[in-house]
C-alpha atoms as a PDB file:
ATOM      1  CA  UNK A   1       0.000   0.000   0.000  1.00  0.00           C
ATOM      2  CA  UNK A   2       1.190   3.299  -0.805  1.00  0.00           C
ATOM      3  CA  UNK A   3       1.958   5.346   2.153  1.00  0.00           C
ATOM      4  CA  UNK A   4      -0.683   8.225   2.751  1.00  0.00           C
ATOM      5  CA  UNK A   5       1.156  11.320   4.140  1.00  0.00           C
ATOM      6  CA  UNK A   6      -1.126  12.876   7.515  1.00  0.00           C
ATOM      7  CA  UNK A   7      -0.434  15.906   9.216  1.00  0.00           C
ATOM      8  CA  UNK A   8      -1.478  15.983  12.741  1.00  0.00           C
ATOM      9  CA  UNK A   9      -1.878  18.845  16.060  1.00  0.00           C
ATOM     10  CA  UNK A  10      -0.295  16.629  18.642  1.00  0.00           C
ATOM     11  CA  UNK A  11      -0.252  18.088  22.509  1.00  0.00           C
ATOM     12  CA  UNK A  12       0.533  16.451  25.394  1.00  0.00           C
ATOM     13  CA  UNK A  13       1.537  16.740  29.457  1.00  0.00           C
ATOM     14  CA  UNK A  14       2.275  14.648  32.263  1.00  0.00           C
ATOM     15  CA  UNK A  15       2.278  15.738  35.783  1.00  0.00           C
ATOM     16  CA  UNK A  16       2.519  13.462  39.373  1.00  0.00           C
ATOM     17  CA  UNK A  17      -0.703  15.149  40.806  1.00  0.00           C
ATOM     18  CA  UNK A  18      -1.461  16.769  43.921  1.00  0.00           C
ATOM     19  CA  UNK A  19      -1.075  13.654  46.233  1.00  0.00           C
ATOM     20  CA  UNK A  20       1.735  11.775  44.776  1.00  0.00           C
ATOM     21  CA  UNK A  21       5.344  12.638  45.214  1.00  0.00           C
ATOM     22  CA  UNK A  22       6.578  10.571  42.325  1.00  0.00           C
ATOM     23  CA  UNK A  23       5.363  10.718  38.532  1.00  0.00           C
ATOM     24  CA  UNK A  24       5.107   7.112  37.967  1.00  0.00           C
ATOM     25  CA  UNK A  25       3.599   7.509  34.292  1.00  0.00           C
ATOM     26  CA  UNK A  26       5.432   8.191  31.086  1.00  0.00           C
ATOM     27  CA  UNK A  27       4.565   9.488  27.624  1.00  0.00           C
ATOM     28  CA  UNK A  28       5.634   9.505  24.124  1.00  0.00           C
ATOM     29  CA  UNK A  29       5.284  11.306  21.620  1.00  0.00           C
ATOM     30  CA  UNK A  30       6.368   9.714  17.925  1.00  0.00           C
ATOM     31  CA  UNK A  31       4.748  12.228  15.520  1.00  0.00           C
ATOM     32  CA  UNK A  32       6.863  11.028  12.940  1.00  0.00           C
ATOM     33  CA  UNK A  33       6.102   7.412  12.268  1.00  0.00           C
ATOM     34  CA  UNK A  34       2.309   7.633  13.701  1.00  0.00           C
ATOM     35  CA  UNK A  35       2.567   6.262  17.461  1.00  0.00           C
ATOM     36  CA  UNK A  36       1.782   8.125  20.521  1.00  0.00           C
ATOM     37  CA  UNK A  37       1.766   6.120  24.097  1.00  0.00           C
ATOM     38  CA  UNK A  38       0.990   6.745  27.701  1.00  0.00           C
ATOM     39  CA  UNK A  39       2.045   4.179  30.181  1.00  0.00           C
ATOM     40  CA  UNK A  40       1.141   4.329  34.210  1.00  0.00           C
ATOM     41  CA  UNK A  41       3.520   2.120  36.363  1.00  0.00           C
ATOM     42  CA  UNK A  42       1.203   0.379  38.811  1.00  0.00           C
ATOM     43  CA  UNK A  43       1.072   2.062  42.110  1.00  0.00           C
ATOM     44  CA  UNK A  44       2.337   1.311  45.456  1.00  0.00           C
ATOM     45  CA  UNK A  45       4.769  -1.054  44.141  1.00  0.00           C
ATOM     46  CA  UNK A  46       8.449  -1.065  43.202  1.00  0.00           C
ATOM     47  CA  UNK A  47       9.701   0.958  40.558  1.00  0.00           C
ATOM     48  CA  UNK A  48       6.561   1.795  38.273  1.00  0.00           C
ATOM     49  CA  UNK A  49       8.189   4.423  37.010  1.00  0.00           C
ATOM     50  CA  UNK A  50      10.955   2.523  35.966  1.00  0.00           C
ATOM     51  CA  UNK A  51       8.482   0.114  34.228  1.00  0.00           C
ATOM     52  CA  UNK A  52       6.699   2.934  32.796  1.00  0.00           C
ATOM     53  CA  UNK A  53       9.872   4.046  31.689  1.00  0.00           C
ATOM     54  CA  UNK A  54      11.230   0.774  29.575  1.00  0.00           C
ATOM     55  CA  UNK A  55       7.876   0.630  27.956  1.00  0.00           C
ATOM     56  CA  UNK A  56       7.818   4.050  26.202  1.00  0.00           C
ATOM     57  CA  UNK A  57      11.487   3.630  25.632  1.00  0.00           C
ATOM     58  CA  UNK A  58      11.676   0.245  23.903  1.00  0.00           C
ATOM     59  CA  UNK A  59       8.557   1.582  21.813  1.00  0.00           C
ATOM     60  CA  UNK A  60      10.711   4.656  20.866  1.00  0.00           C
ATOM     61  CA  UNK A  61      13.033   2.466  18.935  1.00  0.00           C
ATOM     62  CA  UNK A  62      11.070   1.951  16.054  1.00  0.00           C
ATOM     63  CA  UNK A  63      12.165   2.872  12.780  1.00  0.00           C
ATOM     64  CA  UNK A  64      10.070   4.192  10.032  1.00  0.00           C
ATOM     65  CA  UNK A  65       7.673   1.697   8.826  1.00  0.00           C
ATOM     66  CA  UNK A  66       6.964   0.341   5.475  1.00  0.00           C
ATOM     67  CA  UNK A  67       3.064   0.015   6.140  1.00  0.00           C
ATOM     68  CA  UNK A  68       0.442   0.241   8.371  1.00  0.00           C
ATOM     69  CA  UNK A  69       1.200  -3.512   9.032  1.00  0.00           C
ATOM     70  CA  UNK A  70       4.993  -3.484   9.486  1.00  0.00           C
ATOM     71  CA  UNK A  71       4.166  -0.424  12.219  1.00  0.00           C
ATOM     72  CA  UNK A  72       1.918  -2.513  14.299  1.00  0.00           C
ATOM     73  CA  UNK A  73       4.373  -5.700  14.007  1.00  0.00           C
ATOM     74  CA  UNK A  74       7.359  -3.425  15.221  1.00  0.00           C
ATOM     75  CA  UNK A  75       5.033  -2.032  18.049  1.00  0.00           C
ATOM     76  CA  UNK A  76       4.022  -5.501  18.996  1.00  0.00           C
ATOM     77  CA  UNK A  77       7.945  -6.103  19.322  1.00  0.00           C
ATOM     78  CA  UNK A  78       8.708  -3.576  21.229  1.00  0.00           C
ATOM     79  CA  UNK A  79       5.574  -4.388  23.919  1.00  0.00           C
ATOM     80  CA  UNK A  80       6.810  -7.877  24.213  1.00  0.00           C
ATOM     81  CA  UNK A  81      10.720  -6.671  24.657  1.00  0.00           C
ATOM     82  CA  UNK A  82       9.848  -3.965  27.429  1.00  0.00           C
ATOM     83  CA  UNK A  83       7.599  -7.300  28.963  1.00  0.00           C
ATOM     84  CA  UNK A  84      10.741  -9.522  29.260  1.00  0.00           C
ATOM     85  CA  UNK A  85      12.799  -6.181  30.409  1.00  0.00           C
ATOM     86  CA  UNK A  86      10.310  -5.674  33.402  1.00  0.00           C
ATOM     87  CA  UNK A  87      10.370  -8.996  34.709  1.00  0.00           C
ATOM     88  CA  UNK A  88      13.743  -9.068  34.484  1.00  0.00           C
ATOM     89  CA  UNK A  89      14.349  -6.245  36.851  1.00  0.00           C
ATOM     90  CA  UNK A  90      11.698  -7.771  39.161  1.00  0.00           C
ATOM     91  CA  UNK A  91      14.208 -10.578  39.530  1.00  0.00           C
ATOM     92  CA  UNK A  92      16.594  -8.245  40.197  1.00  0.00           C
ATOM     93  CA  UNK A  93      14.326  -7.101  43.349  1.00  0.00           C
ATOM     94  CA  UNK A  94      14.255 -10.485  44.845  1.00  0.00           C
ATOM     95  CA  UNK A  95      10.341 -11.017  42.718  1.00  0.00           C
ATOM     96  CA  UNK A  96       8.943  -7.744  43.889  1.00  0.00           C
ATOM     97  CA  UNK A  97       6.072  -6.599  41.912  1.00  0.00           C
ATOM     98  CA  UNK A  98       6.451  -4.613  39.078  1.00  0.00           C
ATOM     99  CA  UNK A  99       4.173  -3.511  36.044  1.00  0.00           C
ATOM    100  CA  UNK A 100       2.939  -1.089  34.230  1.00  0.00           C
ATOM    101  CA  UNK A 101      -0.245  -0.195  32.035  1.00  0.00           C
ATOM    102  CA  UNK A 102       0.108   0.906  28.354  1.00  0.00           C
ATOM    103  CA  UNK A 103      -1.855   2.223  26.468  1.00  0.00           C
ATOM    104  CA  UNK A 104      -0.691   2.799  22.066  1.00  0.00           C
ATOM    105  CA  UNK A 105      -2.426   4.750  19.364  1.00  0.00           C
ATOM    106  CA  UNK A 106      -0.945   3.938  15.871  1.00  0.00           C
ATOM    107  CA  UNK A 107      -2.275   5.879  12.637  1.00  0.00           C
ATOM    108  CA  UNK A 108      -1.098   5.116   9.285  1.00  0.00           C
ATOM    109  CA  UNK A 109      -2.169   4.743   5.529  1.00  0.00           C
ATOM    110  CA  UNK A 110      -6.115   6.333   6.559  1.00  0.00           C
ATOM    111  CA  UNK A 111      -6.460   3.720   9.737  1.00  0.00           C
ATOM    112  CA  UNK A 112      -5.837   3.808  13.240  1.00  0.00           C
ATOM    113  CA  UNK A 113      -5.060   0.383  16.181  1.00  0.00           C
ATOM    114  CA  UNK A 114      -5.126   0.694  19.500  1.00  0.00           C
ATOM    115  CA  UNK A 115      -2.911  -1.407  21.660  1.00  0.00           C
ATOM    116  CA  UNK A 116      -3.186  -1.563  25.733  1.00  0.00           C
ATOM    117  CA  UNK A 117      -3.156  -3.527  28.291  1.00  0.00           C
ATOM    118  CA  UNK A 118      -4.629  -2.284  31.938  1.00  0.00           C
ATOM    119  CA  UNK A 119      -6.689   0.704  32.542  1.00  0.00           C
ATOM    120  CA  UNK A 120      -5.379   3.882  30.777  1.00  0.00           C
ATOM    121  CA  UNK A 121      -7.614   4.228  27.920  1.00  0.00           C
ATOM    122  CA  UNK A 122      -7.854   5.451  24.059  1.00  0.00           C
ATOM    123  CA  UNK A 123     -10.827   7.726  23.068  1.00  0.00           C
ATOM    124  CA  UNK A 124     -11.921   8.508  19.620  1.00  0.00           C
ATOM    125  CA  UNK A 125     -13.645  11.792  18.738  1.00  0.00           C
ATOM    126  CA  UNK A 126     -15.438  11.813  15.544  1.00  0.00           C
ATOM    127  CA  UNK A 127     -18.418  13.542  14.122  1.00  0.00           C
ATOM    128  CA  UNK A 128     -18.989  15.165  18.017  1.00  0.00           C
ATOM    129  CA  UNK A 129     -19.423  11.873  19.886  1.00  0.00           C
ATOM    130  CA  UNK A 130     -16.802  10.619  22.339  1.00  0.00           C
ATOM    131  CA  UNK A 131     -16.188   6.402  21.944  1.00  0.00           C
ATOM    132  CA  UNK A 132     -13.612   5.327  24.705  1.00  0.00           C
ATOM    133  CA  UNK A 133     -11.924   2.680  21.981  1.00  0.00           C
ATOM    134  CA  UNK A 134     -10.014   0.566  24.118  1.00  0.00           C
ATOM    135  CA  UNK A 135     -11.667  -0.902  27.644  1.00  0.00           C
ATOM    136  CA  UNK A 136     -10.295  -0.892  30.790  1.00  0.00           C
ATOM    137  CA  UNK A 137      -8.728  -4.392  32.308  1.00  0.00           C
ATOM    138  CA  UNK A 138      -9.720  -4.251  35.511  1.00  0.00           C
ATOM    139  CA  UNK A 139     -11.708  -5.923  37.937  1.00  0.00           C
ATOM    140  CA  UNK A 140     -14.633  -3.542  37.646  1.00  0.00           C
ATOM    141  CA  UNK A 141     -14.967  -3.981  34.246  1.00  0.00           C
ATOM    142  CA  UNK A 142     -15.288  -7.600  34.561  1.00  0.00           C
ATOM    143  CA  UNK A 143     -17.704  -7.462  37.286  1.00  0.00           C
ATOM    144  CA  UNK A 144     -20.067  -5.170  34.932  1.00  0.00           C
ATOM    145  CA  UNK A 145     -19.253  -7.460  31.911  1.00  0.00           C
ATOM    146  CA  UNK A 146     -20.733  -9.829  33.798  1.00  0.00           C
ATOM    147  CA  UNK A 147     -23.338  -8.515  35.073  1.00  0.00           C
ATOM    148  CA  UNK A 148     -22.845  -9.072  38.514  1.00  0.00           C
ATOM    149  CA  UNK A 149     -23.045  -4.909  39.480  1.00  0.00           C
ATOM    150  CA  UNK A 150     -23.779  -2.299  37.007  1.00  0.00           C
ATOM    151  CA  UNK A 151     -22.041   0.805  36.391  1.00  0.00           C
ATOM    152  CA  UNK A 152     -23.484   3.182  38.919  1.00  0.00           C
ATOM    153  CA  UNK A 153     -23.026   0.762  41.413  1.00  0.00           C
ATOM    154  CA  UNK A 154     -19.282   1.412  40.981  1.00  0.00           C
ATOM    155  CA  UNK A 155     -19.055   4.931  41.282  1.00  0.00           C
ATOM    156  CA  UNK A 156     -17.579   5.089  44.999  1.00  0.00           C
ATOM    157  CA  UNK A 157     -15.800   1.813  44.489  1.00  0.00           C
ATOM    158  CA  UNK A 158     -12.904   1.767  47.184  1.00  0.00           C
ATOM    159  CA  UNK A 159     -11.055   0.022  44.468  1.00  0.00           C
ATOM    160  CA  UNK A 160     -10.107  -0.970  41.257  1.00  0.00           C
ATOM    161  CA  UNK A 161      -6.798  -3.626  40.686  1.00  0.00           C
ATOM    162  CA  UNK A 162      -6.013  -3.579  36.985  1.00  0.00           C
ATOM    163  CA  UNK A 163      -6.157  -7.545  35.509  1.00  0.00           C
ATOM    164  CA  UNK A 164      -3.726  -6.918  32.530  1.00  0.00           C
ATOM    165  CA  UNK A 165      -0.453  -4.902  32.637  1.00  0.00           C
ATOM    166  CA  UNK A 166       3.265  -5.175  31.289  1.00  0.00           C
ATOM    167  CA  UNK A 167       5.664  -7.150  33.424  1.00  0.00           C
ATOM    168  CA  UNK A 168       3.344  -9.092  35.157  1.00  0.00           C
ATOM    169  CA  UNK A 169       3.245 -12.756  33.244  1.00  0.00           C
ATOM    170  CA  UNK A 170       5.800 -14.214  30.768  1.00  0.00           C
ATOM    171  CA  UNK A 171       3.164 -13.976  28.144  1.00  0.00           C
ATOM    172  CA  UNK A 172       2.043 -10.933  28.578  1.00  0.00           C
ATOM    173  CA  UNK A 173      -2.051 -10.166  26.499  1.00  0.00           C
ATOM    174  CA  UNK A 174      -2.891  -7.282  24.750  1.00  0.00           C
ATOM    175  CA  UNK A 175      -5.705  -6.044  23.174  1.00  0.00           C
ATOM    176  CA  UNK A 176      -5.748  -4.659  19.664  1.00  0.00           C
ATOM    177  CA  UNK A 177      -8.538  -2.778  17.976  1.00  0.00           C
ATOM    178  CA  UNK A 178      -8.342  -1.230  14.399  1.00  0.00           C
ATOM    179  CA  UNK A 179     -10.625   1.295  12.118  1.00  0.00           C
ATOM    180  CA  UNK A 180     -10.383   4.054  10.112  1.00  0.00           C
ATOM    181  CA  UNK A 181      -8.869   7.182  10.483  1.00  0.00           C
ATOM    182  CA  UNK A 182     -10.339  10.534   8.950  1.00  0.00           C
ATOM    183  CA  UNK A 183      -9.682  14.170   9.026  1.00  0.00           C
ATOM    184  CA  UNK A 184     -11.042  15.869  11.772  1.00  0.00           C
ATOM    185  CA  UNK A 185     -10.925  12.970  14.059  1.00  0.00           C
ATOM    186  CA  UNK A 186      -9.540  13.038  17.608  1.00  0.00           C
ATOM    187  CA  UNK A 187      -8.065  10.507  19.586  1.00  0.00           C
ATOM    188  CA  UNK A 188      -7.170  11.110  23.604  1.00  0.00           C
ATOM    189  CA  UNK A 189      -5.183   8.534  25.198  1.00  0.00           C
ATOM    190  CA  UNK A 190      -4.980   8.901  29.172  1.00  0.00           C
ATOM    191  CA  UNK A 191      -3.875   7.412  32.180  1.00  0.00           C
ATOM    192  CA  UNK A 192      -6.651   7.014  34.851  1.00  0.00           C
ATOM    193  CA  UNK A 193      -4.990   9.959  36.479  1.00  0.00           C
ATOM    194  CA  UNK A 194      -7.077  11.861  34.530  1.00  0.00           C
ATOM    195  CA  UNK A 195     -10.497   9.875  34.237  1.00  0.00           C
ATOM    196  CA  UNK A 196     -10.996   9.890  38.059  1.00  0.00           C
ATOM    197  CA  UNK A 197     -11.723  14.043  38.075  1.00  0.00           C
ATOM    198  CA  UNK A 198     -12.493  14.364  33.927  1.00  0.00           C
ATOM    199  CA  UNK A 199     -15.938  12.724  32.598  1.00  0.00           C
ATOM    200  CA  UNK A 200     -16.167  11.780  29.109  1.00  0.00           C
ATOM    201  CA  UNK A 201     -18.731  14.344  27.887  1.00  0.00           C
ATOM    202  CA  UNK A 202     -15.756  17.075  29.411  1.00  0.00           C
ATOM    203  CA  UNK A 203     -13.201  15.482  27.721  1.00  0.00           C
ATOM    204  CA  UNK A 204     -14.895  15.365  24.363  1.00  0.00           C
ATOM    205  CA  UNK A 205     -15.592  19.350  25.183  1.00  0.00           C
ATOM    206  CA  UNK A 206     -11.958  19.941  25.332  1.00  0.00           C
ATOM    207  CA  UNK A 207     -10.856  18.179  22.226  1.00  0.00           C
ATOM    208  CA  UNK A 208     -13.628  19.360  19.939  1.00  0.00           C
ATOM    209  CA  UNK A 209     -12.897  22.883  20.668  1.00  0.00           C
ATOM    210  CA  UNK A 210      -8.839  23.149  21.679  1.00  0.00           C
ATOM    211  CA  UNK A 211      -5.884  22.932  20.249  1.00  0.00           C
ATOM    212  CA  UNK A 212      -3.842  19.795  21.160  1.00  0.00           C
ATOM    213  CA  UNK A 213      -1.288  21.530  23.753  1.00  0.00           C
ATOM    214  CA  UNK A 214      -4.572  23.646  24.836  1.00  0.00           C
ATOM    215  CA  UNK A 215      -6.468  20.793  25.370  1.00  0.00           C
ATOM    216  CA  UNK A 216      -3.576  18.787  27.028  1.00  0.00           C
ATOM    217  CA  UNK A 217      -3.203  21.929  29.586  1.00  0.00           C
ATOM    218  CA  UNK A 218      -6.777  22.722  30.167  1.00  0.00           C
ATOM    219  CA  UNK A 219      -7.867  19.231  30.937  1.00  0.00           C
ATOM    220  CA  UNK A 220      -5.086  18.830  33.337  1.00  0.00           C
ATOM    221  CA  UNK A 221      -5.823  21.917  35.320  1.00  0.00           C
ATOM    222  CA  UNK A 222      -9.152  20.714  35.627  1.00  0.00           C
ATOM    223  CA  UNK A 223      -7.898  16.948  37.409  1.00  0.00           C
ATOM    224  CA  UNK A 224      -5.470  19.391  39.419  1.00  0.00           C
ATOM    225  CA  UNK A 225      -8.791  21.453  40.200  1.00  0.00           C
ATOM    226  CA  UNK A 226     -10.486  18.323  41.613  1.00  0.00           C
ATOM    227  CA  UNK A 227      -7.939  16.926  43.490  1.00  0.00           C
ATOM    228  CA  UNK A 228      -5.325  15.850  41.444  1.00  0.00           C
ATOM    229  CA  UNK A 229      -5.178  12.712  43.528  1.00  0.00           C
ATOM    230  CA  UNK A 230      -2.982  10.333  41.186  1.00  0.00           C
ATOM    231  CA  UNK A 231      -0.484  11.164  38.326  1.00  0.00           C
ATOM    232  CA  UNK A 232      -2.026  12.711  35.105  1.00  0.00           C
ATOM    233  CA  UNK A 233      -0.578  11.883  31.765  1.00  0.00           C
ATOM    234  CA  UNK A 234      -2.845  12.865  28.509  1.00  0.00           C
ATOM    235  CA  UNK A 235      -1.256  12.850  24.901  1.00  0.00           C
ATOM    236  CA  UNK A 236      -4.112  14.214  22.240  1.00  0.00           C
ATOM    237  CA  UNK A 237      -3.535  13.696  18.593  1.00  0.00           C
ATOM    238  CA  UNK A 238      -5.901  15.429  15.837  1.00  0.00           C
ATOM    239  CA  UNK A 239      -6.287  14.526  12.398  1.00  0.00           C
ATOM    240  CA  UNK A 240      -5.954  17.682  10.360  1.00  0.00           C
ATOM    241  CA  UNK A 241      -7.389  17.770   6.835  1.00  0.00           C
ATOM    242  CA  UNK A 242      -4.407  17.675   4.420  1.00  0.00           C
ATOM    243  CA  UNK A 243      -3.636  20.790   2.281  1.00  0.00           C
ATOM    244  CA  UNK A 244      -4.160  20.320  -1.408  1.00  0.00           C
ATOM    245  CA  UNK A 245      -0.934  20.139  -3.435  1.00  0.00           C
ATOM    246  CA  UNK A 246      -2.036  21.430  -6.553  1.00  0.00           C
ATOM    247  CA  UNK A 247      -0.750  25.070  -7.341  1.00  0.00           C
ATOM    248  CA  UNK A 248      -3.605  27.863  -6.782  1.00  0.00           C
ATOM    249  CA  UNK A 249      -3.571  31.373  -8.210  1.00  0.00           C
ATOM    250  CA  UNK A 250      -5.645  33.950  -6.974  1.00  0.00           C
ATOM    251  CA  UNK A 251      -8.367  35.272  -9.275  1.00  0.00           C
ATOM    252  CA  UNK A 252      -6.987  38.677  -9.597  1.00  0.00           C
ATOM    253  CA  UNK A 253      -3.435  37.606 -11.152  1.00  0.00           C
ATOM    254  CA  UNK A 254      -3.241  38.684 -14.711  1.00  0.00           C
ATOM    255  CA  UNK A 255      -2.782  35.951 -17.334  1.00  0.00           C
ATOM    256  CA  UNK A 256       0.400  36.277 -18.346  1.00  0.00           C
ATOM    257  CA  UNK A 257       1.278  38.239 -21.835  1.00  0.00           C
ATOM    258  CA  UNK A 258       1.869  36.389 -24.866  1.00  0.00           C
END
């Protein structure tokens, strides 16, 4: 497939919060091939930032693709390399527990995948809805899957212990959803930082009317506003509407003289 040039408005921040001393999540930012990542290193236990950490940089190793495919293949890599990096340094802390959530937006060639594992979360804005692409891993979710409780039952959950993360299991699972890509669309990608003070409907606000940095900033203050009670990490990438090639003249030029 022949590659389809995008131009994007890419923001994003990351910030520990108003309760946390340590920013345990990490970003990046990879305008240039089409990937953009946020990972949170599970709290309370040993070195989540450092696990946070070898996941956004193994993923920053990939070269330039040759298709939409070879992009998610290399990304795919890369998750499974940071796995076997973060259970390796458990080992090196006598088995302690260490992981991390991830959470990947890829856009090539007119389509977009999403790639996570754990609870920070992917959201597509197009045509001024909100659609949270990925789902959260989590025990909550399974519960309401089930059917055993139903969402407003959860609200004031005391807690919420992810099921799937990186560095947990030798062979690690993640989730991969795909779809097209258009101009004009929005995608949000989040740690739960962010989702505890920010609902949906405000989010979609944001990114429908800010630029990506703008949006990045604003939303933030607003988690900081409400508490700010766990690290905040938001990348948002916007699919701007490609400028035509073709040479334009303006009405009013003269034709030229013979």
């Amino acid at each position: 497939m022949v590659h389809i040039p995008s131009l994007f408005d890419v923001g994003s921040v990351t910030h520990a919060g108003r309760v946390r001393t340590r920013n345990e999540d990490s970003c990046l930012v990879r305008t240039d091939v089409g990937l953009w990542a946020v990972a949170d290193g599970m709290g309370g236990h040993e070195a989540g930032d450092l696990a946070s950490r070898i996941v956004v940089q193994s993923l920053d190793t990939i070269g330039l693709p040759d298709s939409a495919a070879d992009l998610l293949t290399q990304c795919e890599e890369r998750l499974f390399h940071a796995n076997r990096q973060i259970l390796s340094l458990s080992k090196e802390r006598q088995g302690a527990t260490v992981g991390t959530t991830a959470a990947v937006l890829l856009v090539r060639d007119g389509y977009y995948a999403c790639i996570w594992a754990g609870d920070s979360r992917v959201y597509l804005v197009t045509r001024g809805s909100i659609n949270q692409v990925s789902h959260d891993h989590s025990e909550l979710e399974e519960l309401i899957a089930g059917g055993a409780v139903s969402r407003e039952d959860v609200k004031d959950w005391p807690s919420n212990a992810i099921t799937r993360a990186v560095g947990v299991a030798d062979d690690p699972e993640f989730e991969v959803v795909t779809g097209p890509a258009e101009p004009e669309d929005v995608f949000v990608i989040c740690s739960d930082g962010l989702t505890k003070h920010v609902q949906d409907d405000e989010i979609l606000q944001h990114a429908i009317t800010r630029h990506a940095q703008a949006a990045c900033d604003d939303m933030l203050a607003l988690a900081l506003d409400r508490g700010g009670l766990d690290n905040v990490t938001i990348v948002v990438v916007r699919l701007l509407v490609p400028r035509s090639s073709e040479p334009t003249r303006s009405p009013l030029d003269r034709e030229p003289q013979p």
